[in-house]
PDB file of N, CA and C in Angstrom:
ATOM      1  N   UNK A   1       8.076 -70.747  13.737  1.00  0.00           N
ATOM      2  CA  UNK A   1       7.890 -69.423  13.197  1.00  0.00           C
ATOM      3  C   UNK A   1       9.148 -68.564  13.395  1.00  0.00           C
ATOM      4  N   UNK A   2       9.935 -68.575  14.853  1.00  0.00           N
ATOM      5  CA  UNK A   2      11.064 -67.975  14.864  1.00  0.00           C
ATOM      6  C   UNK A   2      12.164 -68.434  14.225  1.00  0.00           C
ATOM      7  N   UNK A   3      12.359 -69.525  13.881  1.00  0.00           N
ATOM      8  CA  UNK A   3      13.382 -70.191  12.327  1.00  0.00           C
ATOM      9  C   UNK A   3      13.367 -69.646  11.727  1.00  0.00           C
ATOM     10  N   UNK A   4      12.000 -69.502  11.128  1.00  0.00           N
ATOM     11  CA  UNK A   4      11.443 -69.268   9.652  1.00  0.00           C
ATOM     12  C   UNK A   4      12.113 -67.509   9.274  1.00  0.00           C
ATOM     13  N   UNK A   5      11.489 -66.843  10.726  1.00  0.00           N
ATOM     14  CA  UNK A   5      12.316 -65.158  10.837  1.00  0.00           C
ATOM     15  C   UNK A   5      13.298 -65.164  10.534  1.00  0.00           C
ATOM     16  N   UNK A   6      14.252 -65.945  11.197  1.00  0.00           N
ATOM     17  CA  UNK A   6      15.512 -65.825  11.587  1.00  0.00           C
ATOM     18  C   UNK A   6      15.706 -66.077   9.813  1.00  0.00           C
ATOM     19  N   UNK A   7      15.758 -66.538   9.128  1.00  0.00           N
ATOM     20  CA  UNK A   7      16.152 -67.498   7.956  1.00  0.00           C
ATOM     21  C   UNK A   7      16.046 -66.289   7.151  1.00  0.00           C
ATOM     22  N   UNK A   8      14.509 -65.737   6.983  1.00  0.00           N
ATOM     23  CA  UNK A   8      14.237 -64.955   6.133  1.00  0.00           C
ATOM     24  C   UNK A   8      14.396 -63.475   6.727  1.00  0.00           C
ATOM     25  N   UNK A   9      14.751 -63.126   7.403  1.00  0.00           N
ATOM     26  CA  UNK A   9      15.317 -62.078   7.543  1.00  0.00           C
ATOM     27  C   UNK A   9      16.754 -61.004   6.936  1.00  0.00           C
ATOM     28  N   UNK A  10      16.456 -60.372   6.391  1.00  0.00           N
ATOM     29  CA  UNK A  10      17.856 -59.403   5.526  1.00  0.00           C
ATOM     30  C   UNK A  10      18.404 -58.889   6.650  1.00  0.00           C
ATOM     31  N   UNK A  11      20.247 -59.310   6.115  1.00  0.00           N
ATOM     32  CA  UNK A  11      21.165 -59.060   6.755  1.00  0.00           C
ATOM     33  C   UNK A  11      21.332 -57.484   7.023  1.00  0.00           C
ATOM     34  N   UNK A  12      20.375 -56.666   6.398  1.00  0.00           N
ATOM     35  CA  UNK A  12      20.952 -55.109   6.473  1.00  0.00           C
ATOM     36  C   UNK A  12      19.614 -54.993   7.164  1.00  0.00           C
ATOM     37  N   UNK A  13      18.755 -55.463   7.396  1.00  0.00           N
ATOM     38  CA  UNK A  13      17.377 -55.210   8.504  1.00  0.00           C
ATOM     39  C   UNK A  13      17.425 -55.802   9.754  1.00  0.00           C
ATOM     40  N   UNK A  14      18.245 -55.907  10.596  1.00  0.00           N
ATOM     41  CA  UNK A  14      18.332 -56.127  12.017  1.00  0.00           C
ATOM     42  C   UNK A  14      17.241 -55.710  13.131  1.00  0.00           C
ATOM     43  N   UNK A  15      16.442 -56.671  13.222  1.00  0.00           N
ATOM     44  CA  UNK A  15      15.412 -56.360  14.128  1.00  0.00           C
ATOM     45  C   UNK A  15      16.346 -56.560  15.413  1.00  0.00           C
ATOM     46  N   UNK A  16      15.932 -55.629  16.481  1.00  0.00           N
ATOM     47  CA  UNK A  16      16.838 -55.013  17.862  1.00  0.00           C
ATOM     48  C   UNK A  16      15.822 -55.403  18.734  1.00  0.00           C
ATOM     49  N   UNK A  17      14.836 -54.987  18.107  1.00  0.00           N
ATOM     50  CA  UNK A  17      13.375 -54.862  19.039  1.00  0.00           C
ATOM     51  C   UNK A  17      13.451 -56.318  19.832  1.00  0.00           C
ATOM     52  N   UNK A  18      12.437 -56.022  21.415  1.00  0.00           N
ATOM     53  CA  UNK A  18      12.320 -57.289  21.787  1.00  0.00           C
ATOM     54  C   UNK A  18      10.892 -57.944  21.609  1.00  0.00           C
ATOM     55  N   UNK A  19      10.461 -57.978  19.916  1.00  0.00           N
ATOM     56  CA  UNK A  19       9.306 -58.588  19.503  1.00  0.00           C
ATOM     57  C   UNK A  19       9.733 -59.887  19.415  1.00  0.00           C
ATOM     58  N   UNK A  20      10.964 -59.928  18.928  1.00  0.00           N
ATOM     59  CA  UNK A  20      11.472 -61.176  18.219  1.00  0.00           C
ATOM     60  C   UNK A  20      12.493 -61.904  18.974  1.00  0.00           C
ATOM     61  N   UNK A  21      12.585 -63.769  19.346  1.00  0.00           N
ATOM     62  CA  UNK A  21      13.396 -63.908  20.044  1.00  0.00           C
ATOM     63  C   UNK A  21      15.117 -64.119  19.918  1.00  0.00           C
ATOM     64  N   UNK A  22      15.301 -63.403  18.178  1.00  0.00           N
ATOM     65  CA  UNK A  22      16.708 -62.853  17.922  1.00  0.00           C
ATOM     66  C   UNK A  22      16.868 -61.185  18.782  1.00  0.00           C
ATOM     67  N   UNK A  23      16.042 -60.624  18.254  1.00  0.00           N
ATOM     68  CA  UNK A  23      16.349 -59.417  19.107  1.00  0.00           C
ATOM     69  C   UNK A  23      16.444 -59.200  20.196  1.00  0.00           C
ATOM     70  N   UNK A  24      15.816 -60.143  21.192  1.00  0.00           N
ATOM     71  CA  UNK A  24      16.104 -60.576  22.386  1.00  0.00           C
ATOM     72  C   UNK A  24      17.290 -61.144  22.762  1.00  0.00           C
ATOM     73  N   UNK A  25      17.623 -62.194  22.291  1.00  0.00           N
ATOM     74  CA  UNK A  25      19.032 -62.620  21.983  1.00  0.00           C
ATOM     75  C   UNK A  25      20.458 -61.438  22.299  1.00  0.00           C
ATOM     76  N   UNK A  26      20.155 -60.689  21.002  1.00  0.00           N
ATOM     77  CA  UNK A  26      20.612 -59.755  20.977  1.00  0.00           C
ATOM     78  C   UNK A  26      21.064 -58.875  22.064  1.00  0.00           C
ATOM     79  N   UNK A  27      19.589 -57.915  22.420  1.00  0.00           N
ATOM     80  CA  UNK A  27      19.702 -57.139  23.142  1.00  0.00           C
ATOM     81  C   UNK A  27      20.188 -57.961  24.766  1.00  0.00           C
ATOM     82  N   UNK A  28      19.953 -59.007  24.923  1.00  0.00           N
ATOM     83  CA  UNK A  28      20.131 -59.937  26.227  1.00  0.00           C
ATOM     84  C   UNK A  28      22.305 -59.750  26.409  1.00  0.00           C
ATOM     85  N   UNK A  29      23.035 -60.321  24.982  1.00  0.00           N
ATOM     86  CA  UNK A  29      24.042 -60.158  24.894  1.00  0.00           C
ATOM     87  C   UNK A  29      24.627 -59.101  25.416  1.00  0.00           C
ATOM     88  N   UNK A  30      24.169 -57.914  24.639  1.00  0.00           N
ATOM     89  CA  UNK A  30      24.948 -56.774  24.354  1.00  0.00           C
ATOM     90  C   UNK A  30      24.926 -56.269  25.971  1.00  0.00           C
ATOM     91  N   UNK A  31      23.681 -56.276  26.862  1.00  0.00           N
ATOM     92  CA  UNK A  31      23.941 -56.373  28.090  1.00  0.00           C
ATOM     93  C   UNK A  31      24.529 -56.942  29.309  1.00  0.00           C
ATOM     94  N   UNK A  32      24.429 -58.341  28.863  1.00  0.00           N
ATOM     95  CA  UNK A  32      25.128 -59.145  30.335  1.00  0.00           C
ATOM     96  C   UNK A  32      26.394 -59.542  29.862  1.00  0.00           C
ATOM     97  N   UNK A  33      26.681 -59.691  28.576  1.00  0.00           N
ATOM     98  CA  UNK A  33      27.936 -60.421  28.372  1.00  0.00           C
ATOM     99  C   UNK A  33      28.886 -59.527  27.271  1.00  0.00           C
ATOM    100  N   UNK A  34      28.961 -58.248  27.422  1.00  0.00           N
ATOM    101  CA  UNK A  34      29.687 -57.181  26.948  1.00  0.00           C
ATOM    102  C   UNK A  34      30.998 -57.381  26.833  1.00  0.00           C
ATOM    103  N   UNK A  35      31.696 -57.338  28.029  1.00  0.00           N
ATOM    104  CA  UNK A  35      32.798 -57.884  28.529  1.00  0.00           C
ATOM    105  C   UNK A  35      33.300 -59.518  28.948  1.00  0.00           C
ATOM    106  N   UNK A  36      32.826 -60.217  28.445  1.00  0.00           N
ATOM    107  CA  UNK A  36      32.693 -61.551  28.632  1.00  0.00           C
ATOM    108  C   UNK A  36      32.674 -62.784  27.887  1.00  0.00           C
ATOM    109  N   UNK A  37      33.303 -63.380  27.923  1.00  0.00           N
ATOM    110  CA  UNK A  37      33.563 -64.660  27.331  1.00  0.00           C
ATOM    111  C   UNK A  37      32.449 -65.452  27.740  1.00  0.00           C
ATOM    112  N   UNK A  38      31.360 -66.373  26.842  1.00  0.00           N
ATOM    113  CA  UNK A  38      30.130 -66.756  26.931  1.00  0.00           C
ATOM    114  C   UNK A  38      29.877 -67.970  26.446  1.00  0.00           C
ATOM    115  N   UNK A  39      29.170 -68.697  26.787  1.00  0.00           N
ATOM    116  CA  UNK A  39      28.568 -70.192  26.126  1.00  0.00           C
ATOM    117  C   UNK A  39      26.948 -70.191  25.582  1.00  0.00           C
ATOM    118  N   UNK A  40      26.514 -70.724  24.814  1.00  0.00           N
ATOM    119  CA  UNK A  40      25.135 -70.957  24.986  1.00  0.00           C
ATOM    120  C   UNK A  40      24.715 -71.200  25.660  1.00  0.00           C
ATOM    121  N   UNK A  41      25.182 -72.265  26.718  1.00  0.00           N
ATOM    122  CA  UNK A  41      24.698 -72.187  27.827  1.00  0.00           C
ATOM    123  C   UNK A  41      24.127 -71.460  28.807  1.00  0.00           C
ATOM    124  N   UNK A  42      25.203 -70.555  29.016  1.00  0.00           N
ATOM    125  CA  UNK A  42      24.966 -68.895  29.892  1.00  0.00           C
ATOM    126  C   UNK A  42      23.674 -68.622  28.850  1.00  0.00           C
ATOM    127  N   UNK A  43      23.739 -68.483  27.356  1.00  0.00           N
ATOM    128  CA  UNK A  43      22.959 -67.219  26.978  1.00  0.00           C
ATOM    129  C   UNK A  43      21.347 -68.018  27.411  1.00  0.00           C
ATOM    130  N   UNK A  44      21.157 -69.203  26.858  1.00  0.00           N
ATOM    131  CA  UNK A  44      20.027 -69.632  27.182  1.00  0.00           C
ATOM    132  C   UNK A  44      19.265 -69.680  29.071  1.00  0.00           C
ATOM    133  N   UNK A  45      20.773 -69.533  30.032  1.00  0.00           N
ATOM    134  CA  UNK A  45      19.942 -69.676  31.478  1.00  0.00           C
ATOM    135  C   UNK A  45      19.610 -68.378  31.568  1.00  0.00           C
ATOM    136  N   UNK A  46      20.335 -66.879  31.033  1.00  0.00           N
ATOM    137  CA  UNK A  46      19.853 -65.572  31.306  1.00  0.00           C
ATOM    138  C   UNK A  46      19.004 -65.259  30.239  1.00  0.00           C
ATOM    139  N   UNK A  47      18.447 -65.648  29.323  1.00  0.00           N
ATOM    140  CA  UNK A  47      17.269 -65.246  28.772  1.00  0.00           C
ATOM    141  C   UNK A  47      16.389 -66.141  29.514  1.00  0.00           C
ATOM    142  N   UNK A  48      15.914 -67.375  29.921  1.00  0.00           N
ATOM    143  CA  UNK A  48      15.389 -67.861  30.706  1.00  0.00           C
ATOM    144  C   UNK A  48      14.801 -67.469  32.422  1.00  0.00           C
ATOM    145  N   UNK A  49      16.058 -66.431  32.727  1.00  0.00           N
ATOM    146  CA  UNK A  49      15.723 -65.724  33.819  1.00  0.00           C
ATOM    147  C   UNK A  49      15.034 -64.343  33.478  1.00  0.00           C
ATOM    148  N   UNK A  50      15.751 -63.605  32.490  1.00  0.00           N
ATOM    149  CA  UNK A  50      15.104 -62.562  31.641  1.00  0.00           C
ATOM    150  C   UNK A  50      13.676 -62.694  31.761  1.00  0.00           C
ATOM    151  N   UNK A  51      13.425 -63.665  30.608  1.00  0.00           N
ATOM    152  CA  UNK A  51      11.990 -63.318  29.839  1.00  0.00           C
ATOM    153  C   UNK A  51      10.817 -64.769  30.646  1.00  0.00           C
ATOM    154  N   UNK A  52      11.507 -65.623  31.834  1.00  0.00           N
ATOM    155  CA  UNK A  52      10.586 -66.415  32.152  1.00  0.00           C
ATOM    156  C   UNK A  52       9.866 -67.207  30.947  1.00  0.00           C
ATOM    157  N   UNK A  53      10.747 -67.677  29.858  1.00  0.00           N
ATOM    158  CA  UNK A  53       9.884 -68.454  28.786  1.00  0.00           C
ATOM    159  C   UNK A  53      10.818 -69.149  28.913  1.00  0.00           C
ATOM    160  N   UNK A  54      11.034 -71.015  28.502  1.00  0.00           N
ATOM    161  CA  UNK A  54      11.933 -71.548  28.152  1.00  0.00           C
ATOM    162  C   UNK A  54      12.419 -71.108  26.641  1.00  0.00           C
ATOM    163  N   UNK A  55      13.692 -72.146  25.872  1.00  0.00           N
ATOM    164  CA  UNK A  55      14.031 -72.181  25.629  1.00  0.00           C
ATOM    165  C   UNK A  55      15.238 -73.120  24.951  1.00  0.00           C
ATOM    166  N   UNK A  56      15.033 -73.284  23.853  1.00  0.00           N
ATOM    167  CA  UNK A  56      16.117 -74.749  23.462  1.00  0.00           C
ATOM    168  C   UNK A  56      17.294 -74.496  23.513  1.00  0.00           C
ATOM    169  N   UNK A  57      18.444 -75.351  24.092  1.00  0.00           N
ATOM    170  CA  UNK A  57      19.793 -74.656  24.161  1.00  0.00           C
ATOM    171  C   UNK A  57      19.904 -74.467  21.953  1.00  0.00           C
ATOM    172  N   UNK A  58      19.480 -75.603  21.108  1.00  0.00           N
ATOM    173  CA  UNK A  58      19.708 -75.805  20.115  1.00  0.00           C
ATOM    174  C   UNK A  58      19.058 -74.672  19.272  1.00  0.00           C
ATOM    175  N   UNK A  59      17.995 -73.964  19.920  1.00  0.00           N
ATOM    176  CA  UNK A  59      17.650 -72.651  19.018  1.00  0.00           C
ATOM    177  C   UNK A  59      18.675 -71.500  19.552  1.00  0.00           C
ATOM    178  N   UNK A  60      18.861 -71.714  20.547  1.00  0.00           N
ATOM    179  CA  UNK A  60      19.838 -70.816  21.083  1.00  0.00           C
ATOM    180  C   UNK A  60      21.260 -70.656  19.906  1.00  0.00           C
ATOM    181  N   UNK A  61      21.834 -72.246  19.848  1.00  0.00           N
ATOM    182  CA  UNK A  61      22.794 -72.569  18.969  1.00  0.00           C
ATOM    183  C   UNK A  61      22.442 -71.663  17.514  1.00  0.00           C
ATOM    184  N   UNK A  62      21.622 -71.662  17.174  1.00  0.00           N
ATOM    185  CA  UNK A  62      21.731 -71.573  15.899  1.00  0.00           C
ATOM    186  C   UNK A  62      21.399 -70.197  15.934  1.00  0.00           C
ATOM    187  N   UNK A  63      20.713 -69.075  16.416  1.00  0.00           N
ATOM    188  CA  UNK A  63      20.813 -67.850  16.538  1.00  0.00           C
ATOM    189  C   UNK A  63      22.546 -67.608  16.599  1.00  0.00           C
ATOM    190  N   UNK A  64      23.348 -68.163  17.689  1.00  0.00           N
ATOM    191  CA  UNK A  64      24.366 -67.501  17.712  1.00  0.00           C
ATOM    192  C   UNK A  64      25.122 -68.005  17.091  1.00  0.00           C
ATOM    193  N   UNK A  65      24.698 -68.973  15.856  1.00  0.00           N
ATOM    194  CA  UNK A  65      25.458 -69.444  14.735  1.00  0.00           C
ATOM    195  C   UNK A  65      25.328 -68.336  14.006  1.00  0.00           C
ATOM    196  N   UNK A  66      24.050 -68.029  13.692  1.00  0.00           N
ATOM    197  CA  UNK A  66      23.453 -66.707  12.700  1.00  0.00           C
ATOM    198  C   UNK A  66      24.048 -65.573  12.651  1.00  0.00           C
ATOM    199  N   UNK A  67      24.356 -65.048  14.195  1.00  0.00           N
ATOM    200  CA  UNK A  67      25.094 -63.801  14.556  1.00  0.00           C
ATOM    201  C   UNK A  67      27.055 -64.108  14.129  1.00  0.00           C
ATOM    202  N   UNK A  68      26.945 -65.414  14.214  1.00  0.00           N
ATOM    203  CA  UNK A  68      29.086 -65.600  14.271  1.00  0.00           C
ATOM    204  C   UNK A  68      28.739 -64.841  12.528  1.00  0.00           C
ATOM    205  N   UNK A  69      27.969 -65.338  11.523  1.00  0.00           N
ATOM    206  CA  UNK A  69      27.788 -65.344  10.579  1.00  0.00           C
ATOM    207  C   UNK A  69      27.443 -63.726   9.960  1.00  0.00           C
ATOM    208  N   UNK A  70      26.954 -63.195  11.300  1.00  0.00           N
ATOM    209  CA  UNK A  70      26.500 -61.706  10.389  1.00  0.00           C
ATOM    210  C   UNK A  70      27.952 -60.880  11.515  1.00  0.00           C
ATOM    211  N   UNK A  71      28.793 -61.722  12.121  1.00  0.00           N
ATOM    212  CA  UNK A  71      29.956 -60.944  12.228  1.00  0.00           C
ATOM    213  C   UNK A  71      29.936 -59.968  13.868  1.00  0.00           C
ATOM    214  N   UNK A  72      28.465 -60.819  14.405  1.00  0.00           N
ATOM    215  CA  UNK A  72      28.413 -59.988  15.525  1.00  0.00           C
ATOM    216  C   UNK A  72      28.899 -60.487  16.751  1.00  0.00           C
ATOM    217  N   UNK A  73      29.422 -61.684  16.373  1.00  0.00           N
ATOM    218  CA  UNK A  73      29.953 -62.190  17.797  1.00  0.00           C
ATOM    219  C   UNK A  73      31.085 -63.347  17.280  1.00  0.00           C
ATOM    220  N   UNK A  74      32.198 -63.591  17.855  1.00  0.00           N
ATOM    221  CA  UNK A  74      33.323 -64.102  17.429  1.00  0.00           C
ATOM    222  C   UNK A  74      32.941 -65.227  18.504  1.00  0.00           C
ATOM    223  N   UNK A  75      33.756 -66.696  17.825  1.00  0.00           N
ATOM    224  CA  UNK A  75      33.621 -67.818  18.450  1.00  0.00           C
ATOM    225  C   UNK A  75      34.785 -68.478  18.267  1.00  0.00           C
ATOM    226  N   UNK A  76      35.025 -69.287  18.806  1.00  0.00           N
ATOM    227  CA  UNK A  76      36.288 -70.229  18.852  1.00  0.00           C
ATOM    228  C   UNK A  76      35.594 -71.399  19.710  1.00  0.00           C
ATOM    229  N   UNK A  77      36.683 -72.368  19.380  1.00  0.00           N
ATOM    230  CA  UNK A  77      36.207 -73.775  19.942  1.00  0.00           C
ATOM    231  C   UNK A  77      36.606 -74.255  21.706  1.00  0.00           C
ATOM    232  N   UNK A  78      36.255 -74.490  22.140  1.00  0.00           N
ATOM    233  CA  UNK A  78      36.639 -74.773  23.711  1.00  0.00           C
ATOM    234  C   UNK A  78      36.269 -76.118  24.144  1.00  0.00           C
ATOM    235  N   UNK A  79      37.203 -77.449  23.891  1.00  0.00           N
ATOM    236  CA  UNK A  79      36.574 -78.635  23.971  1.00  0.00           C
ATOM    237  C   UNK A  79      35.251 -78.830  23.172  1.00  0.00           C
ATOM    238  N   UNK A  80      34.823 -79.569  23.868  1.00  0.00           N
ATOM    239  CA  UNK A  80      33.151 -79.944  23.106  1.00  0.00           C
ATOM    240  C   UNK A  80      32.023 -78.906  22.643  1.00  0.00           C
ATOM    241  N   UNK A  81      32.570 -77.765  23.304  1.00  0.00           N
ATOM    242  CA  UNK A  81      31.635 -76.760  22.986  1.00  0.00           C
ATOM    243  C   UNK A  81      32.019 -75.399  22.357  1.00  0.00           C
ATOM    244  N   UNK A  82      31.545 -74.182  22.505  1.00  0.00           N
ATOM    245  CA  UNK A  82      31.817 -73.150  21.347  1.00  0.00           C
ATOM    246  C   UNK A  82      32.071 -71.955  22.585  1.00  0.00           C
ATOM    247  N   UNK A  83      33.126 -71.148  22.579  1.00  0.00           N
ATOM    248  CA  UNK A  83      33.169 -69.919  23.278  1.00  0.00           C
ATOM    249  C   UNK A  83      33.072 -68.558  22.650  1.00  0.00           C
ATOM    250  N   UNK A  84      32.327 -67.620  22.929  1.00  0.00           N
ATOM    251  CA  UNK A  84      31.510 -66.842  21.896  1.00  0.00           C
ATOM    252  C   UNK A  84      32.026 -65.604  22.767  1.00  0.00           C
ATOM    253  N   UNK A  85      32.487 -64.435  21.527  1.00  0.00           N
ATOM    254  CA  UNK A  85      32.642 -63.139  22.418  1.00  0.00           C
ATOM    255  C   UNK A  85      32.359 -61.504  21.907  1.00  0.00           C
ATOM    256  N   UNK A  86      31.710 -61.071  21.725  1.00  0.00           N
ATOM    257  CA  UNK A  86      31.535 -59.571  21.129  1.00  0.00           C
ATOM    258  C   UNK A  86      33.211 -59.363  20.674  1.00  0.00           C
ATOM    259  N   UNK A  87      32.846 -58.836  18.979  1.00  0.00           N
ATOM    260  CA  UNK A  87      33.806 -58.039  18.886  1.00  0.00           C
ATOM    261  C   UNK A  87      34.339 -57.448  19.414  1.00  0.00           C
ATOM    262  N   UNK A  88      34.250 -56.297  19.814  1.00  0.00           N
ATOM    263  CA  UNK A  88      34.386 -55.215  20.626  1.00  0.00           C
ATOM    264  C   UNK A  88      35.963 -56.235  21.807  1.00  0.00           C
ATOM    265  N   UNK A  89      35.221 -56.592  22.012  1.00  0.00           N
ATOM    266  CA  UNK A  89      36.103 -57.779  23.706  1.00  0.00           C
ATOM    267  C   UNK A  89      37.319 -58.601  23.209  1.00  0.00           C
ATOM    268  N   UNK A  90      37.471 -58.791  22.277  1.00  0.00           N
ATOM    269  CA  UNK A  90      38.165 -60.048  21.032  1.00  0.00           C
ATOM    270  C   UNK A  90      38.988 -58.803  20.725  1.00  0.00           C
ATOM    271  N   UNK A  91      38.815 -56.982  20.253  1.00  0.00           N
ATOM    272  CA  UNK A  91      39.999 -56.219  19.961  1.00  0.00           C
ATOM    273  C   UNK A  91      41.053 -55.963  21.196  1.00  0.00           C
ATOM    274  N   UNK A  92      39.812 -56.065  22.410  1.00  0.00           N
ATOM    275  CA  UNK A  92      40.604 -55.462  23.447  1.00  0.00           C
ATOM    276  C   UNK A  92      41.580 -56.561  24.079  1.00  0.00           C
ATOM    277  N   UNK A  93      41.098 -57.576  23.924  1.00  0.00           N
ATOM    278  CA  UNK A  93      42.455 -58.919  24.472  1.00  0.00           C
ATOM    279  C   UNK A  93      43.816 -58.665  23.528  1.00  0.00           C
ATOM    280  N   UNK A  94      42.842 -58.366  22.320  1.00  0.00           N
ATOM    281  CA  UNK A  94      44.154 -58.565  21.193  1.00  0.00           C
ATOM    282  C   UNK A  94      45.116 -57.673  21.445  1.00  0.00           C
ATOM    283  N   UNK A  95      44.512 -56.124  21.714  1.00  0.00           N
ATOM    284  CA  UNK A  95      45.211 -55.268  22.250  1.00  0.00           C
ATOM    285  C   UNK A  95      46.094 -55.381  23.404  1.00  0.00           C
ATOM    286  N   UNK A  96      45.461 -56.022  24.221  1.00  0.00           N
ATOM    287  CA  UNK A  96      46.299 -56.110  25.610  1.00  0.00           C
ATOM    288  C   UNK A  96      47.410 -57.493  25.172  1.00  0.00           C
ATOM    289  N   UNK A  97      47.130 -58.224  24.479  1.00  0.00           N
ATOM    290  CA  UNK A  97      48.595 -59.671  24.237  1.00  0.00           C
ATOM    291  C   UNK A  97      49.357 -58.633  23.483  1.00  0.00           C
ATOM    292  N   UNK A  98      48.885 -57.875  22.845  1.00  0.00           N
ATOM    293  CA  UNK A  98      50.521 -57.052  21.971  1.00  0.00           C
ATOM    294  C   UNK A  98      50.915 -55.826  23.015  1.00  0.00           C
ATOM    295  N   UNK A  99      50.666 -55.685  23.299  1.00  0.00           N
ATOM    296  CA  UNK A  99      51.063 -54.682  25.091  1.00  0.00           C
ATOM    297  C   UNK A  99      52.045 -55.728  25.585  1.00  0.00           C
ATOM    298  N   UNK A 100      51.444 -57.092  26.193  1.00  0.00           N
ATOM    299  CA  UNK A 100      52.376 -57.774  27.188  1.00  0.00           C
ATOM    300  C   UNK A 100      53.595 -58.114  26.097  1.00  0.00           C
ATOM    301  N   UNK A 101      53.589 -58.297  24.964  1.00  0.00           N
ATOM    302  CA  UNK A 101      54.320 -58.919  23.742  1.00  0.00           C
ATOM    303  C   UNK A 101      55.105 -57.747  23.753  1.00  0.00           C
ATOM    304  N   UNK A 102      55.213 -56.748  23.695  1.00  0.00           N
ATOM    305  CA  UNK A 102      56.081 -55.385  23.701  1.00  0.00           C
ATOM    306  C   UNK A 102      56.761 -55.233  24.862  1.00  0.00           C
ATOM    307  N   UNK A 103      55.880 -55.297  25.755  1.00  0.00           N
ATOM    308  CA  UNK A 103      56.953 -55.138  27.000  1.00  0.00           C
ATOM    309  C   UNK A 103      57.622 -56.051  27.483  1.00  0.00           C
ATOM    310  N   UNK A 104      57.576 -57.930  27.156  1.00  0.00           N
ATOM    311  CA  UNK A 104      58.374 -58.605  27.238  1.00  0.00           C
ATOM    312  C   UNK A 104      59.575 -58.065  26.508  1.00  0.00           C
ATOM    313  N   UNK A 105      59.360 -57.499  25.317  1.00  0.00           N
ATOM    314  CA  UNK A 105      60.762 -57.385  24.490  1.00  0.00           C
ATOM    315  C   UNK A 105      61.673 -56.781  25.144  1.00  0.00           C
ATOM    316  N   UNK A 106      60.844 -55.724  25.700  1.00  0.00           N
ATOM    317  CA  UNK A 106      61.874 -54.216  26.203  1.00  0.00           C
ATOM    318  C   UNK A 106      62.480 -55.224  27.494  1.00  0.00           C
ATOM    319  N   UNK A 107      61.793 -55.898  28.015  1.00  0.00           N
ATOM    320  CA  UNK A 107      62.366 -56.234  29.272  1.00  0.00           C
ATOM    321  C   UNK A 107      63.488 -57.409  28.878  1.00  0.00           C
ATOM    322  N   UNK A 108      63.674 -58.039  27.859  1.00  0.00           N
ATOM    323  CA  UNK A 108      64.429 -59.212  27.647  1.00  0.00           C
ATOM    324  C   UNK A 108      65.855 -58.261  26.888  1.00  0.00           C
ATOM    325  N   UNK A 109      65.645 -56.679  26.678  1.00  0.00           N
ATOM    326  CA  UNK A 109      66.925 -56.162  26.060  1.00  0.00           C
ATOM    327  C   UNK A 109      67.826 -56.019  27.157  1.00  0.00           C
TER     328      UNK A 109
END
């Protein structure tokens, strides 16, 4: 049934709420891993501690396939597995490598 949500759900109707176990997802993210570089792994053991329900790492996967897809969380590859990070966290690195990239220059004149 939570597939089926996830699937048929419109990209401009974002359920937040914690009826649903995307919005959970969600709201689980935006709290523990704000600042943080993340695996499915992590997300599935802290919703597991969260909400005391299990959980498939593979539904896990595909929610935060859903989200790379609606642009809410950036991923890159890390060996065998996927490293996942809020926008938000992905500007501020970027920000800080062109900081160190600037001040190498000044320092190499």
């Amino acid at each position: 049934m939570d597939m089926y949500e996830l699937l048929a759900q419109d990209d401009k109707e974002r359920t937040t709420d914690e009826e649903s176990v995307f919005g959970r997802i969600r709201i689980l993210i935006d709290e523990q891993f704000t600042f943080k570089k993340f695996t499915s792994d992590q997300v599935r053991d802290a919703f597991q501690d969260r909400y005391n329900q299990p959980i498939k790492l593979a539904e896990i996967s595909t929610y935060l396939a859903r989200m790379t897809d609606l642009q809410e969380v950036n991923r890159v590859r890390r060996g065998r597995k996927w490293l996942y990070t809020l926008p938000s966290l992905t500007a501020a690195s970027q920000a800080i490598d062109d900081r160190r990239a600037q001040f190498r220059r000044i320092i190499e004149r």
